[in-house]
Every structure is written in C-alpha cells, then in structure tokens.
Protein backbone atom coordinates (compact mmCIF):
# COMPACT_ATOMS: atom_id res chain seq x y z
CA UNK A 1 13.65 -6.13 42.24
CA UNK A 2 13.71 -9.99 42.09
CA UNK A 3 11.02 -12.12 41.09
CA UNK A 4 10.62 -16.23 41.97
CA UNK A 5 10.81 -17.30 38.18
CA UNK A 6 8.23 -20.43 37.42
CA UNK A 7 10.89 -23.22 37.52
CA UNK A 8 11.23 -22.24 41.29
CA UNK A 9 7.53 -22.07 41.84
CA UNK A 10 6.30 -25.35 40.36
CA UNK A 11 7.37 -29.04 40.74
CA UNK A 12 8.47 -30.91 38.09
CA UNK A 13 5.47 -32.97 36.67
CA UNK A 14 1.89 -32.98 34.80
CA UNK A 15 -0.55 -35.87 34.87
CA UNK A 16 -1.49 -37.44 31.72
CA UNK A 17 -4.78 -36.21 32.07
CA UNK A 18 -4.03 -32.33 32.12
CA UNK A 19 -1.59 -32.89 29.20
CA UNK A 20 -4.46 -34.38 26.86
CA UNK A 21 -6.65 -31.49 28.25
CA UNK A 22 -4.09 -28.76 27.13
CA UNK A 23 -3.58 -30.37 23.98
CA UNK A 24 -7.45 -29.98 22.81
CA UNK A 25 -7.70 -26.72 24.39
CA UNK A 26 -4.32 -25.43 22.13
CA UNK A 27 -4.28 -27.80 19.47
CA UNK A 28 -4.42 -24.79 16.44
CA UNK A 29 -2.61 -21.86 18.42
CA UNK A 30 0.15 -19.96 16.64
CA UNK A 31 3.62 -21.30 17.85
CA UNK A 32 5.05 -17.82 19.59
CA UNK A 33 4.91 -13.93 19.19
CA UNK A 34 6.93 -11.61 18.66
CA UNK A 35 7.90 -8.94 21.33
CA UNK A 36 9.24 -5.24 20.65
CA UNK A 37 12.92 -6.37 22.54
CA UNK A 38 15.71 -4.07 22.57
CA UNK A 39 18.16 -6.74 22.63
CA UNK A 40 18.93 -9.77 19.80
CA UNK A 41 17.25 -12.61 21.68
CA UNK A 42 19.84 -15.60 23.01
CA UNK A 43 20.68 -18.48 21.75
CA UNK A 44 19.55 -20.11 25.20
CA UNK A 45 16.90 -18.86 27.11
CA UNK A 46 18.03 -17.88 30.53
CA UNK A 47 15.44 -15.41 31.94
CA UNK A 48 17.30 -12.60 34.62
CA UNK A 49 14.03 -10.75 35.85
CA UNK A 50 14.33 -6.65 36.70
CA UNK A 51 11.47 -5.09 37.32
CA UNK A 52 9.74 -1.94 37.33
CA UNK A 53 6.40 -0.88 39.07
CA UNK A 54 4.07 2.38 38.91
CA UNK A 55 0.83 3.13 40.96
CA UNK A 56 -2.37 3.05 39.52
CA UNK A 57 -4.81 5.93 38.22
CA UNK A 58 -7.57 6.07 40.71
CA UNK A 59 -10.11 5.28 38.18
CA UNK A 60 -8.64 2.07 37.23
CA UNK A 61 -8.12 0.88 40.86
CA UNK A 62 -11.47 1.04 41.89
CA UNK A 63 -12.70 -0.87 38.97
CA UNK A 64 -10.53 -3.13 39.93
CA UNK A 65 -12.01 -3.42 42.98
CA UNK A 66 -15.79 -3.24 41.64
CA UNK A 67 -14.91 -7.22 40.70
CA UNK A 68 -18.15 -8.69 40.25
CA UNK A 69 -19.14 -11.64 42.73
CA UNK A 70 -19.75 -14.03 39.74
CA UNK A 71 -16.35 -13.62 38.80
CA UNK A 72 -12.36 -14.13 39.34
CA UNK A 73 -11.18 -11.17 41.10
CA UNK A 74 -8.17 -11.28 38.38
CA UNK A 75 -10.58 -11.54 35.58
CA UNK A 76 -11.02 -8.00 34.36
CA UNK A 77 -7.17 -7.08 35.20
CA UNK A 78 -5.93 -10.46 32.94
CA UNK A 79 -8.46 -9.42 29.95
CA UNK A 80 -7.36 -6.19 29.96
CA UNK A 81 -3.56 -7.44 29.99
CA UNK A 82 -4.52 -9.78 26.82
CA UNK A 83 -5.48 -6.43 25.00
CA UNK A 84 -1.75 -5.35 26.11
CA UNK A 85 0.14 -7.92 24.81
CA UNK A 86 -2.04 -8.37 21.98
CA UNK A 87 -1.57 -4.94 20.85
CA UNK A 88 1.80 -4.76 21.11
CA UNK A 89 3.19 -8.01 19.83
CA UNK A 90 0.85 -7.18 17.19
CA UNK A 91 -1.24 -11.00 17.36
CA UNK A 92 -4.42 -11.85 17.12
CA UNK A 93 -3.93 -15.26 19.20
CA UNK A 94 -1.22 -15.70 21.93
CA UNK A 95 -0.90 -18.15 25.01
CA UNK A 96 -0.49 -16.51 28.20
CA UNK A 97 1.19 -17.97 31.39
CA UNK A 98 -1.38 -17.46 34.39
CA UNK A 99 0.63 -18.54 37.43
CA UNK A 100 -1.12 -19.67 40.10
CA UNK A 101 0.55 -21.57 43.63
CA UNK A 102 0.08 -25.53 41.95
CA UNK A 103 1.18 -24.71 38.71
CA UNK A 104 0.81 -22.25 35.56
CA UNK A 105 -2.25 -22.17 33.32
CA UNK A 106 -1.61 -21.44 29.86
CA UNK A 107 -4.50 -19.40 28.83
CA UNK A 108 -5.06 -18.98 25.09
CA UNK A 109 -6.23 -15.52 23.80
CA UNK A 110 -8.51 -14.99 20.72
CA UNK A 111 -8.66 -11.25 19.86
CA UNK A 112 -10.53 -9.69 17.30
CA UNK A 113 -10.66 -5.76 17.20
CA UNK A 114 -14.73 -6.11 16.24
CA UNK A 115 -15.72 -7.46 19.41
CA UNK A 116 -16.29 -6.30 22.36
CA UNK A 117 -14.18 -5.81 25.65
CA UNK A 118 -16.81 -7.78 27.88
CA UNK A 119 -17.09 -10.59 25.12
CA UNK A 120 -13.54 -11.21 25.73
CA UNK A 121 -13.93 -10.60 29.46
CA UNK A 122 -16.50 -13.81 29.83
CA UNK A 123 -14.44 -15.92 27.08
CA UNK A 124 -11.25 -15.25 29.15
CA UNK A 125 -12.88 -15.37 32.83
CA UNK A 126 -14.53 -19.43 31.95
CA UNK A 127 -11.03 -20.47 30.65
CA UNK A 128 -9.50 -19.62 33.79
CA UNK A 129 -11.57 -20.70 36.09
CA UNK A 130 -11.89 -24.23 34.12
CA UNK A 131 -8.28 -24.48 33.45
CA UNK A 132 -7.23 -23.87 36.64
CA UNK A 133 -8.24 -27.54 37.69
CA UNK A 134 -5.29 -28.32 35.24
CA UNK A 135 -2.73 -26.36 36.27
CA UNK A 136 0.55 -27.55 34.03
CA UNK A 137 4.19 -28.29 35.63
CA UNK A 138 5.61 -29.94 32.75
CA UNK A 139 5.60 -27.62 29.50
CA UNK A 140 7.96 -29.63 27.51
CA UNK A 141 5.89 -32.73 27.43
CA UNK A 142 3.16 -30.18 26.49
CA UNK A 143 5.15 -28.96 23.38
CA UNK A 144 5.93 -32.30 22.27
CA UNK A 145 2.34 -33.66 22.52
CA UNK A 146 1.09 -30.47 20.69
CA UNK A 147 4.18 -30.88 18.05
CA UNK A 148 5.66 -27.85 18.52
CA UNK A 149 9.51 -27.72 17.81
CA UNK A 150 12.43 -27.46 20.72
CA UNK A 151 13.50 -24.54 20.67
CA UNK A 152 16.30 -23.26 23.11
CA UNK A 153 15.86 -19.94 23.20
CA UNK A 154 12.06 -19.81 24.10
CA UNK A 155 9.89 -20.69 26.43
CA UNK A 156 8.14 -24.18 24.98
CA UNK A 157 4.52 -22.40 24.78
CA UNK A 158 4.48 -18.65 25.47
CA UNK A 159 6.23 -15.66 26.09
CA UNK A 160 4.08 -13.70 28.53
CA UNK A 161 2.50 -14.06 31.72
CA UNK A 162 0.48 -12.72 34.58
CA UNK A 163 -0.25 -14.11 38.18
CA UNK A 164 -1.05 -12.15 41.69
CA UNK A 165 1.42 -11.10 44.13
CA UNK A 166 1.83 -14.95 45.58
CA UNK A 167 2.26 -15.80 42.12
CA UNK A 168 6.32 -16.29 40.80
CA UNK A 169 6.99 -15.04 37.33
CA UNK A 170 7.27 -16.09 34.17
CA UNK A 171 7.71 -15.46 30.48
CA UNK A 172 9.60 -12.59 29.27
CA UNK A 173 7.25 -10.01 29.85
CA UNK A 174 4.90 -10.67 33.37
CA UNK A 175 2.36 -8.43 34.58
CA UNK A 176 1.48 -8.57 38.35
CA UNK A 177 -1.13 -6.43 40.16
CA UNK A 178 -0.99 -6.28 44.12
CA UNK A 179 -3.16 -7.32 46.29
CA UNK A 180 -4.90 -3.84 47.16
CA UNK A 181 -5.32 -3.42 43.51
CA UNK A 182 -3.40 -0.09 43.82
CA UNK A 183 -0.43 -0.80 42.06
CA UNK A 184 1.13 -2.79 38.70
CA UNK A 185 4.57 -4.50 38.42
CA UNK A 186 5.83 -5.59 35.00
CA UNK A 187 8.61 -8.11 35.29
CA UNK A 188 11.12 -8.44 32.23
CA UNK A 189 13.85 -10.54 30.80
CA UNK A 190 17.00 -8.07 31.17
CA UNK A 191 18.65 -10.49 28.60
CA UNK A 192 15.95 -9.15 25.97
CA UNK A 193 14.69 -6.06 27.50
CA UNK A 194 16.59 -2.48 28.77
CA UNK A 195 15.02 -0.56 31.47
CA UNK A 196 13.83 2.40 29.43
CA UNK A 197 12.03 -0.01 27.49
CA UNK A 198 10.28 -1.44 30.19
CA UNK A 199 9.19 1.54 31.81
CA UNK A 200 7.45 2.76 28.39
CA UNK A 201 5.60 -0.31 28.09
CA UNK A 202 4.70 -0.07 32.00
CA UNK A 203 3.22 3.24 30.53
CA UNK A 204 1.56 1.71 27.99
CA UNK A 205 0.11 -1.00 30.08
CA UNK A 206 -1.07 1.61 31.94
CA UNK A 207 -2.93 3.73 29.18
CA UNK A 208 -4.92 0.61 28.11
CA UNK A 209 -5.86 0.32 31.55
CA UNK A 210 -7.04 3.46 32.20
CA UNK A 211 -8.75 3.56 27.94
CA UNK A 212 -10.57 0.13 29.04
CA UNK A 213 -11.95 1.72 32.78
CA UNK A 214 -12.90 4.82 30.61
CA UNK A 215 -15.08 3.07 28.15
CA UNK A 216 -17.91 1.29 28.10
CA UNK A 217 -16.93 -2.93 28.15
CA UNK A 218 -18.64 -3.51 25.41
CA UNK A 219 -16.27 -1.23 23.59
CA UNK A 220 -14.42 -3.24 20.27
CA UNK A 221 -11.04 -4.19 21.47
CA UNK A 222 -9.47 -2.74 18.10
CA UNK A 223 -10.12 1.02 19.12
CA UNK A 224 -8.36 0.34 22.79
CA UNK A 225 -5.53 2.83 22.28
CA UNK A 226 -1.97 2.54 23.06
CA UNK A 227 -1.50 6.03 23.71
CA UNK A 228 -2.89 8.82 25.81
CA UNK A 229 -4.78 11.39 23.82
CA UNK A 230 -2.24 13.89 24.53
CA UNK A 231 0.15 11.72 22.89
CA UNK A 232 -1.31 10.84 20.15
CA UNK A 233 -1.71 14.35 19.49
CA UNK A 234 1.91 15.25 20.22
CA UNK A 235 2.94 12.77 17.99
CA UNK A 236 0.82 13.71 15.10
CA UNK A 237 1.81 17.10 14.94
CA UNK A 238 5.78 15.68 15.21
CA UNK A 239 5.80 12.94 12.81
CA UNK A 240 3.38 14.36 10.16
CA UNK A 241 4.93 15.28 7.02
CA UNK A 242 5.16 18.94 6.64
CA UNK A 243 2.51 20.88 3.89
CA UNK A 244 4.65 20.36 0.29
CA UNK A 245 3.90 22.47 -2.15
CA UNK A 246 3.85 20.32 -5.37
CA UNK A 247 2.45 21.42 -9.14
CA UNK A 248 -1.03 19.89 -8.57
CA UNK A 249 -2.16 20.67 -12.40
CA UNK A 250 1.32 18.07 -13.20
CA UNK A 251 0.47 14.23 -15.19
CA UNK A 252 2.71 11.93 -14.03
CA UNK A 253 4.15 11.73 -18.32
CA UNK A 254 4.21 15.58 -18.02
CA UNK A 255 7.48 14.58 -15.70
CA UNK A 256 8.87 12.59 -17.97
CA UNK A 257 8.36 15.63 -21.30
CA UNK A 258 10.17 17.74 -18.93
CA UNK A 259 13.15 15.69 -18.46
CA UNK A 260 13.28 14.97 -22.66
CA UNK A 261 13.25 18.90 -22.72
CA UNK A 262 16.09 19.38 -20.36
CA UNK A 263 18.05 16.79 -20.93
CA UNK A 264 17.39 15.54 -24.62
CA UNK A 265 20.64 13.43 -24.85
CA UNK A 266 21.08 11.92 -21.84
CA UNK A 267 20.53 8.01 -21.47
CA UNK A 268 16.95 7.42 -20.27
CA UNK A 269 16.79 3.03 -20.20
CA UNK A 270 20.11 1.22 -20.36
CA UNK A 271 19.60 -3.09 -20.35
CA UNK A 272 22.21 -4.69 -21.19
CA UNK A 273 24.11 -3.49 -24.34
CA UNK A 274 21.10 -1.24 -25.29
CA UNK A 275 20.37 2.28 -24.68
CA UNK A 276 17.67 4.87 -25.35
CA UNK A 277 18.16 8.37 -24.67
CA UNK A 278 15.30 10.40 -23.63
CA UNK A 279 14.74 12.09 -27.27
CA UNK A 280 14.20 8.60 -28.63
CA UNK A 281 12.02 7.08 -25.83
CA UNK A 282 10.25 10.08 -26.23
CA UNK A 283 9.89 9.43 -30.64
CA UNK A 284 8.95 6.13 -29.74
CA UNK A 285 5.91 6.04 -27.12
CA UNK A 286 4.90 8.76 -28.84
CA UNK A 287 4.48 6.40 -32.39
CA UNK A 288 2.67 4.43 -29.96
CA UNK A 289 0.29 6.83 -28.10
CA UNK A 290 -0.83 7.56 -31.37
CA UNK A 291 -1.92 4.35 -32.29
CA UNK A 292 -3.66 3.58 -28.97
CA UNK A 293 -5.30 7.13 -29.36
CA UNK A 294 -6.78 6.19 -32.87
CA UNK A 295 -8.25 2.56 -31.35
CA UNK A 296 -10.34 5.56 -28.97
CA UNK A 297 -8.09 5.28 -25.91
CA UNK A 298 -8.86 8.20 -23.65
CA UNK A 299 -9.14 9.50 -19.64
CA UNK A 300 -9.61 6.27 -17.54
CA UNK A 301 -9.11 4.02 -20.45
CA UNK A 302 -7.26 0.81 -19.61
CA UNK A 303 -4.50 -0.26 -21.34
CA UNK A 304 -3.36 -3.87 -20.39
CA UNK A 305 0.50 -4.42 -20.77
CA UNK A 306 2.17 -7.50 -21.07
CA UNK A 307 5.99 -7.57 -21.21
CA UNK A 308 8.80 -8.51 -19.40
CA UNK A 309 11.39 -6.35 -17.80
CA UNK A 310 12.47 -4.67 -21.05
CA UNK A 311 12.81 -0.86 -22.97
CA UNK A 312 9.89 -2.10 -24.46
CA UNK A 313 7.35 -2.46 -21.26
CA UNK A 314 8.58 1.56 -20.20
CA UNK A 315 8.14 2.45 -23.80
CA UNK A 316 4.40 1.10 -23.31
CA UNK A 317 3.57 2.75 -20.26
CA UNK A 318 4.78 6.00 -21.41
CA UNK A 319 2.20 5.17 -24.41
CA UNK A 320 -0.75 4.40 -22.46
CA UNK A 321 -0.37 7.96 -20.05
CA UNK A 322 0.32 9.95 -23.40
CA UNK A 323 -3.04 8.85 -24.68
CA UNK A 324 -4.86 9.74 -22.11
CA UNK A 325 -5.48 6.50 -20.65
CA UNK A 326 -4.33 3.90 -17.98
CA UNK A 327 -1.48 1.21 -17.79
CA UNK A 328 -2.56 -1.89 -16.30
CA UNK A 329 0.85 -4.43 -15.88
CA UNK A 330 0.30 -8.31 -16.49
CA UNK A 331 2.32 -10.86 -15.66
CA UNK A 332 2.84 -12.51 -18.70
CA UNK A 333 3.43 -16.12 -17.51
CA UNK A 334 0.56 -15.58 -14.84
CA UNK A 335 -2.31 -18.54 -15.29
CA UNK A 336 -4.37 -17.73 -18.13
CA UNK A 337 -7.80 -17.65 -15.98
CA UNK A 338 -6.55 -14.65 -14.16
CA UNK A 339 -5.22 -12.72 -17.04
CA UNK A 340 -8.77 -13.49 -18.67
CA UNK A 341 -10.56 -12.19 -15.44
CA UNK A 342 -8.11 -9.57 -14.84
CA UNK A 343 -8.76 -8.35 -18.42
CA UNK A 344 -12.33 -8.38 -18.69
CA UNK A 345 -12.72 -6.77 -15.39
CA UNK A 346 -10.66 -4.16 -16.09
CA UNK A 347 -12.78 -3.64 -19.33
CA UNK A 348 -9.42 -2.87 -21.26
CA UNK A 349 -8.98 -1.12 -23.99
CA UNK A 350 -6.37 -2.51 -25.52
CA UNK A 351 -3.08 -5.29 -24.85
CA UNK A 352 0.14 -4.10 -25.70
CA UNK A 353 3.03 -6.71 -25.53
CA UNK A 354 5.36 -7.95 -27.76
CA UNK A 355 5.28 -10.12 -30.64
CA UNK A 356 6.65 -13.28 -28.97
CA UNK A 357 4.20 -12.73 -26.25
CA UNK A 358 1.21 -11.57 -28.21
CA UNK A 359 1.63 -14.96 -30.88
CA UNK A 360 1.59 -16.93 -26.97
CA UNK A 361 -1.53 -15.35 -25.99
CA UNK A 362 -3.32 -15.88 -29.38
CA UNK A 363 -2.37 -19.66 -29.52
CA UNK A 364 -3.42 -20.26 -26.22
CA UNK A 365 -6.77 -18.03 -26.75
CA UNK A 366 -7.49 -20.62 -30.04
CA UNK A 367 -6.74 -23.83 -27.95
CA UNK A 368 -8.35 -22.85 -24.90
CA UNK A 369 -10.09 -25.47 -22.69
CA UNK A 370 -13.26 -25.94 -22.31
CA UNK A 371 -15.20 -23.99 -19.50
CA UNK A 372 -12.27 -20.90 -19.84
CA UNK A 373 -13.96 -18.07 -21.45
CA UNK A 374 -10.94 -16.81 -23.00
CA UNK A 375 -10.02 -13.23 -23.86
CA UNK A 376 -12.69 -10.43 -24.51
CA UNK A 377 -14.33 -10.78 -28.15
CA UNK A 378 -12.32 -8.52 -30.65
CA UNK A 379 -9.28 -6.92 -27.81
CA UNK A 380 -7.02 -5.46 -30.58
CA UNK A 381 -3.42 -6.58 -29.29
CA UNK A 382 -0.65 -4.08 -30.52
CA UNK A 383 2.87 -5.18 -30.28
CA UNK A 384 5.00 -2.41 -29.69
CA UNK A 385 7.80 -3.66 -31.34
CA UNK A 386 6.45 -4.66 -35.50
CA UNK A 387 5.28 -0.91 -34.41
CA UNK A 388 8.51 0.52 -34.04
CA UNK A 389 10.20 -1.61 -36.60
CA UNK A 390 11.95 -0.24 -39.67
CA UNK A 391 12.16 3.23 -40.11
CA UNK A 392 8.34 4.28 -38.67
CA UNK A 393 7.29 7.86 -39.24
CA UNK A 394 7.39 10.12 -36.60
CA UNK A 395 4.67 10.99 -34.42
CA UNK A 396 4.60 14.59 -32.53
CA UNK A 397 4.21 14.75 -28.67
CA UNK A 398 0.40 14.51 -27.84
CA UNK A 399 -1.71 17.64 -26.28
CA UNK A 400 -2.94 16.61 -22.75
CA UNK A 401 -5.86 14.13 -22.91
CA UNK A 402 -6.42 13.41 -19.22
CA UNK A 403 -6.29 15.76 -15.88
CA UNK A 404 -4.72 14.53 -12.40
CA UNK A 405 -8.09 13.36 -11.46
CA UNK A 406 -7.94 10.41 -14.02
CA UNK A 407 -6.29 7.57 -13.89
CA UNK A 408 -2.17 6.66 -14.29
CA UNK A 409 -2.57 2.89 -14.05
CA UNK A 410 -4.22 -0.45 -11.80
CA UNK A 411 -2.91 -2.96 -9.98
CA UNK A 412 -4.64 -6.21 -8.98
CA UNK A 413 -4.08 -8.02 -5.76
CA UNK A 414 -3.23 -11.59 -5.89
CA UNK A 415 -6.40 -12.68 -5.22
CA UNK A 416 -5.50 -15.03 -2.69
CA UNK A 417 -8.64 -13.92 -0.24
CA UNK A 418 -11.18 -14.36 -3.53
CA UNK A 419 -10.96 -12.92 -6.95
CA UNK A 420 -8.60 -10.13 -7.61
CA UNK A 421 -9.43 -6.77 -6.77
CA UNK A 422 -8.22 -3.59 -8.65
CA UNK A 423 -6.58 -0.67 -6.98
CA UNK A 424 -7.03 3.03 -8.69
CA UNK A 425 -4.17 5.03 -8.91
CA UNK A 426 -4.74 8.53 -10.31
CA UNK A 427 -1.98 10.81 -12.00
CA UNK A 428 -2.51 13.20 -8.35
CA UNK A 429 -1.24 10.13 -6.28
CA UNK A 430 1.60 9.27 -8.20
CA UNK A 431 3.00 12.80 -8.98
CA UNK A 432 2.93 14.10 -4.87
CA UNK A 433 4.62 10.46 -4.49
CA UNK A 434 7.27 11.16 -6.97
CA UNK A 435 8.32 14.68 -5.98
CA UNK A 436 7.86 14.31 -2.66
CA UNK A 437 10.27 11.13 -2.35
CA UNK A 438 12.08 13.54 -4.89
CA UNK A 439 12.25 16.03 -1.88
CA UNK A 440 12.22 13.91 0.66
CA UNK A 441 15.67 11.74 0.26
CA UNK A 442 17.43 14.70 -1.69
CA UNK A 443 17.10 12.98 -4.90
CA UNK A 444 19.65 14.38 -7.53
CA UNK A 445 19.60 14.41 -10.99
CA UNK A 446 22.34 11.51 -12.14
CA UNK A 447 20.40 9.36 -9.45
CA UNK A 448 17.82 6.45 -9.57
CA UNK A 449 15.90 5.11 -6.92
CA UNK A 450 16.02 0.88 -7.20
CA UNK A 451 12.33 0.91 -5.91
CA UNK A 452 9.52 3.44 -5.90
C-alpha cells in the first residue's frame, strides 16, 4: 500500500501572514518526540510509506458516526489519535500534521492525564477549525521563524500526522480513517518502522479507540489504557516477579554480621593501597555504634553522614544500622542552606564525618551569614576517624536495637520542584532488594555489583 506523501500533495509556498500566525500559535512547543522505532533513524530523512489497515470495532464506528453537528466530523477521531501518540511517544505536548487538500495544519497538542477526554475534544476541535484558514506549504520557513534547528533527518516540525482518505500522508507515523468511518489505516516510515511493529501499534491505536468509545468523555486522559484488559492481565501474571521467599525477621547489618561470621578474613573495602577485612570493619563500626548508642541513638533515629567516597563513610553507615538508628548521606560540598535544612528536617541525631570535614562545617557554622540559621543548637559531630585512632578499645557486636519495620536510612531529593523532600527506606525494603537482586542475577560470592 502506497500513500501520496505531503511534498506531493502541497505546493511549494506559505504567505507571510500564515507564517506569523503559526509562529504565535507554536512559539513554546517542544522541538520533536520520540517514537518507539525499530530501526536507528537516518541520517536523511527520506520517508518510504507501507501501510497496514484493520476494521473497526462496531462500537467505535458508530461513535464515529454520532459526530455532533456543531463539530468537525474528524474531531473526535483526531483527539482520540492525540491520546495515541501522546501515550506512546510518552509527551505531554506534540505537533501533529493534519493534512487537508490546500495544505497541512500543524495542530499542537496539550495533554494532561487530569483532564478530561471532552476538554481536549473542544481545545483540539477550535484549533482545527481556526487553523485550517492557514493551512502551511512551507515548513522550513516555519522552523526558521520559530528558531528551531535544521535538522536532516526530521521532519522541520513534527513527526506524526492524520488527514481523511483525500488527504496524502505525512510524518512518520499517519493515521487515516475512511470515509464510512468503518475502517483505520496507519501509514509508516519503513526506513524507521518494521511491519510487526506497525501492526501492534495499529492494535494499540485501536484499544484507545475502543477505551475512549467505552468511557464516559469526560474521562481523564491519563487512565486511557494502552492495552485491552485481557492483556493487561496476561501480562501481569507473565512479567510479575515470582513469590520469593526471603528471611523477613533479617536487618539489612544482620547481612553484613553474617558475612564477618563466614568469612572473617576475607577483604571487605579495598581503596587504593588500603584494605579492611570484614573482622576489622566489623571492630571498627562497632567502636562506633557504641558511641552513637550512648548520645541515645535508637529505632528511627537519624544519623547524618558526611564523607566522601572512603572506608570511612561504609564504616559509618554500618555504625548508624548497628545502633539502631538511620543513615542519612550528605554531600559534603553541597550549599550550606541545604545541608542546614536537610539537617534540621531530618531532626538528626547526630553528624558523623571526618575531621577535615567536621573542622569545615564548624568554621563555616561560626562565620555564617546573616539570615542562614546555621546548624541545629548543640548537634554533637563525631568524627569517625580521632575515634578509631590509636589503639581504641574494643567494642562487642551490639544486640538488635531496631526491627525491619524501622528505618535503614533517607534520602532527599534535589529539591529542584521546592524544598527537599525525604524518602523512608526501612530495613524490609532494602533486605528483599538485596537478596532478591542476590537471586535474581545469580550473584556469587567473590562478586560485587558496581550499582545497587
């Protein structure tokens, strides 16, 4: 099946006046999307259309044929395609090519899963109908008005389109309904797309179809499914992990003690020229556990760390479980406003750091400027290593002090949205994480995963 493509369907030239209109009307849109291909996309665009067609559930051609009088015939079938290519180039705004017989509209989508289907319906149905008295021939002049960079291998403003059966065909991915409203063709670039490929997203088109006819319109667009029910059920019960039977009663330091009593000898931390075998990074959080017990660190304590990558940081949050309380990692060269907020938010305990980075924090805590509130009034800061200098006495493992309900550690977001928010992570979470990765990849014994 060949399709006219939209160089063959249009002339060759816009007026000035429906260039400045597109250029208000897609001044702020998002330069492309990004389409599940099968194939790496060219360095030159040269679209060589296939398609593939299916007939349509009887439900969704009649409502395709319930168009109301005060509005396009097209309009329910393009909103509906929107929700399509929203979903699965996974974008909130995209351009779409409407092609009509003067020209090619290029509709911009706004989609946001909270609102409803016949919100979007309206939006979509007045853009058309007002933008096709500005039906565009000359897309490159478009681009360059709009400031939008050449680029060979893509079409200057979108990837996708949708037009009648009169209509040619453009974009990578075109949808096309036919006249009786009976059937659906989806055109696609064979240079990007295989025909296996196509026909599942044909099937997906579909299934939004059929979701949208099934609802109510003024359904949210962000619970229109991609998959039949059926499907989604099938899938669940193929993908979904598989019941793991894991020691629920387990700390995520109780891991750790077991290793030290298997394997006593055997290098734990190597950086650089410096090793610690698990008997001696055992000795040493231990020393410290001890001292964060006696400053009353207990279940869901926080315990802020600040270190960098060093024996020193895992000595630390070995310390913090073995009390009983949480590990909360700090950035040590983050700005000092968020390691004050971070800190009194978290209603820490305790810092642990070192002593390079604990004299920092006090100097900058006695010159701090004016309007910073500085650290919490009388944080003891321990530095784990004047603790483990010398010769220190030895300190026996601690009894359990927490259950797998409490918490292992936090972690703050950037903050980038607003303030930083902290995420909970109990000892449960962790431990299923760690054995069932454990289980999961085959993880042996003299091996190390580089990320967890």
């Amino acid at each position: 099946m060949r399709a006219r493509t939209d160089e063959e369907s249009v002339a060759s030239s816009s007026s000035e006046a429906d260039l400045a209109y597109w250029s208000q009307q897609l001044a702020d849109c998002p330069e492309g999307i990004e389409l599940p291909c099968d194939r790496p996309r060219p360095a030159v665009r040269a679209a060589m259309y296939e398609g593939a067609s299916t007939r349509l559930p009887a439900l969704v051609a009649a409502r395709l044929r319930r168009a109301p009088t005060n509005r396009s015939p097209l309009a329910w079938p393009f909103a509906a395609t929107a929700v399509f290519f929203g979903k699965i180039a996974n974008a909130k705004q995209l351009v779409i090519g409407m092609t009509q017989y003067d020209g090619i509209v290029p509709v911009r989508v706004d989609l946001d899963p909270r609102e409803g289907f016949a919100t979007l319906l309206a939006r979509l149905d007045a853009r058309v109908r007002e933008g096709g008295d500005h039906a565009l021939t000359d897309f490159d002049a478009l681009a360059r008005k709009l400031g939008i960079p050449a680029d060979p291998a893509r079409h200057p403003l979108f990837e996708v389109g949708f037009g009648d059966s009169d209509s040619g065909v453009t974009g990578d991915l075109h949808v096309r309904f036919d006249e009786e409203s009976t059937a659906v063709e989806l055109f696609y670039n064979a240079n990007l797309f295989t025909p296996a490929l196509a026909e599942r997203l044909l099937r997906v088109l579909v299934q939004v179809l059929t979701d949208i006819a099934e609802k109510s319109e003024r359904s949210e667009i962000g619970k229109i499914s991609l998959l039949a029910k059926e499907e989604a059920a099938r899938l669940l019960e193929e993908l979904c992990t598989p019941d793991f039977n894991w020691p629920k009663h387990l700390l995520l330091h109780e891991l750790f003690e077991a290793k030290v009593d298997q394997t006593p000898n055997a290098i734990a931390i190597a950086s650089g020229a410096r090793t610690l075998t698990y008997r001696e990074l055992e000795a040493q959080s231990n020393i410290v556990a001890h001292e964060l017990a006696a400053l009353g660190v207990g279940p869901d304590s926080i315990v802020a760390l600040v270190f960098d990558r060093t024996p020193e940081m895992i000595i630390a949050i070995l310390a913090a479980l073995k009390a009983g309380g949480a590990y909360l990692p700090i950035e040590p060269d983050s700005p000092l406003d968020r390691i004050d907020y971070v800190l009194k938010d978290s209603n820490a305990k305790a810092i642990l750091t070192v002593a390079s980075r604990a004299s920092s924090l006090v100097n900058h805590e006695a010159h701090a400027p004016e309007g910073r509130k500085g650290l919490p009034q009388g944080l003891p800061i321990l530095c784990v290593d004047d603790l483990l200098k010398g010769d220190p006495k030895s300190a026996p493992r601690r009894t359990r002090a927490s259950e797998p309900h409490h918490l292992a550690y936090v972690i703050y977001t950037s903050g980038s949205t607003g303030l930083p928010k902290g995420v909970l992570i109990e000892h449960r979470n962790v431990v299923h994480l760690v054995l069932a990765e454990r289980e999961d990849f085959g993880i042996r014994a003299n091996e190390a995963l580089i990320l967890l």
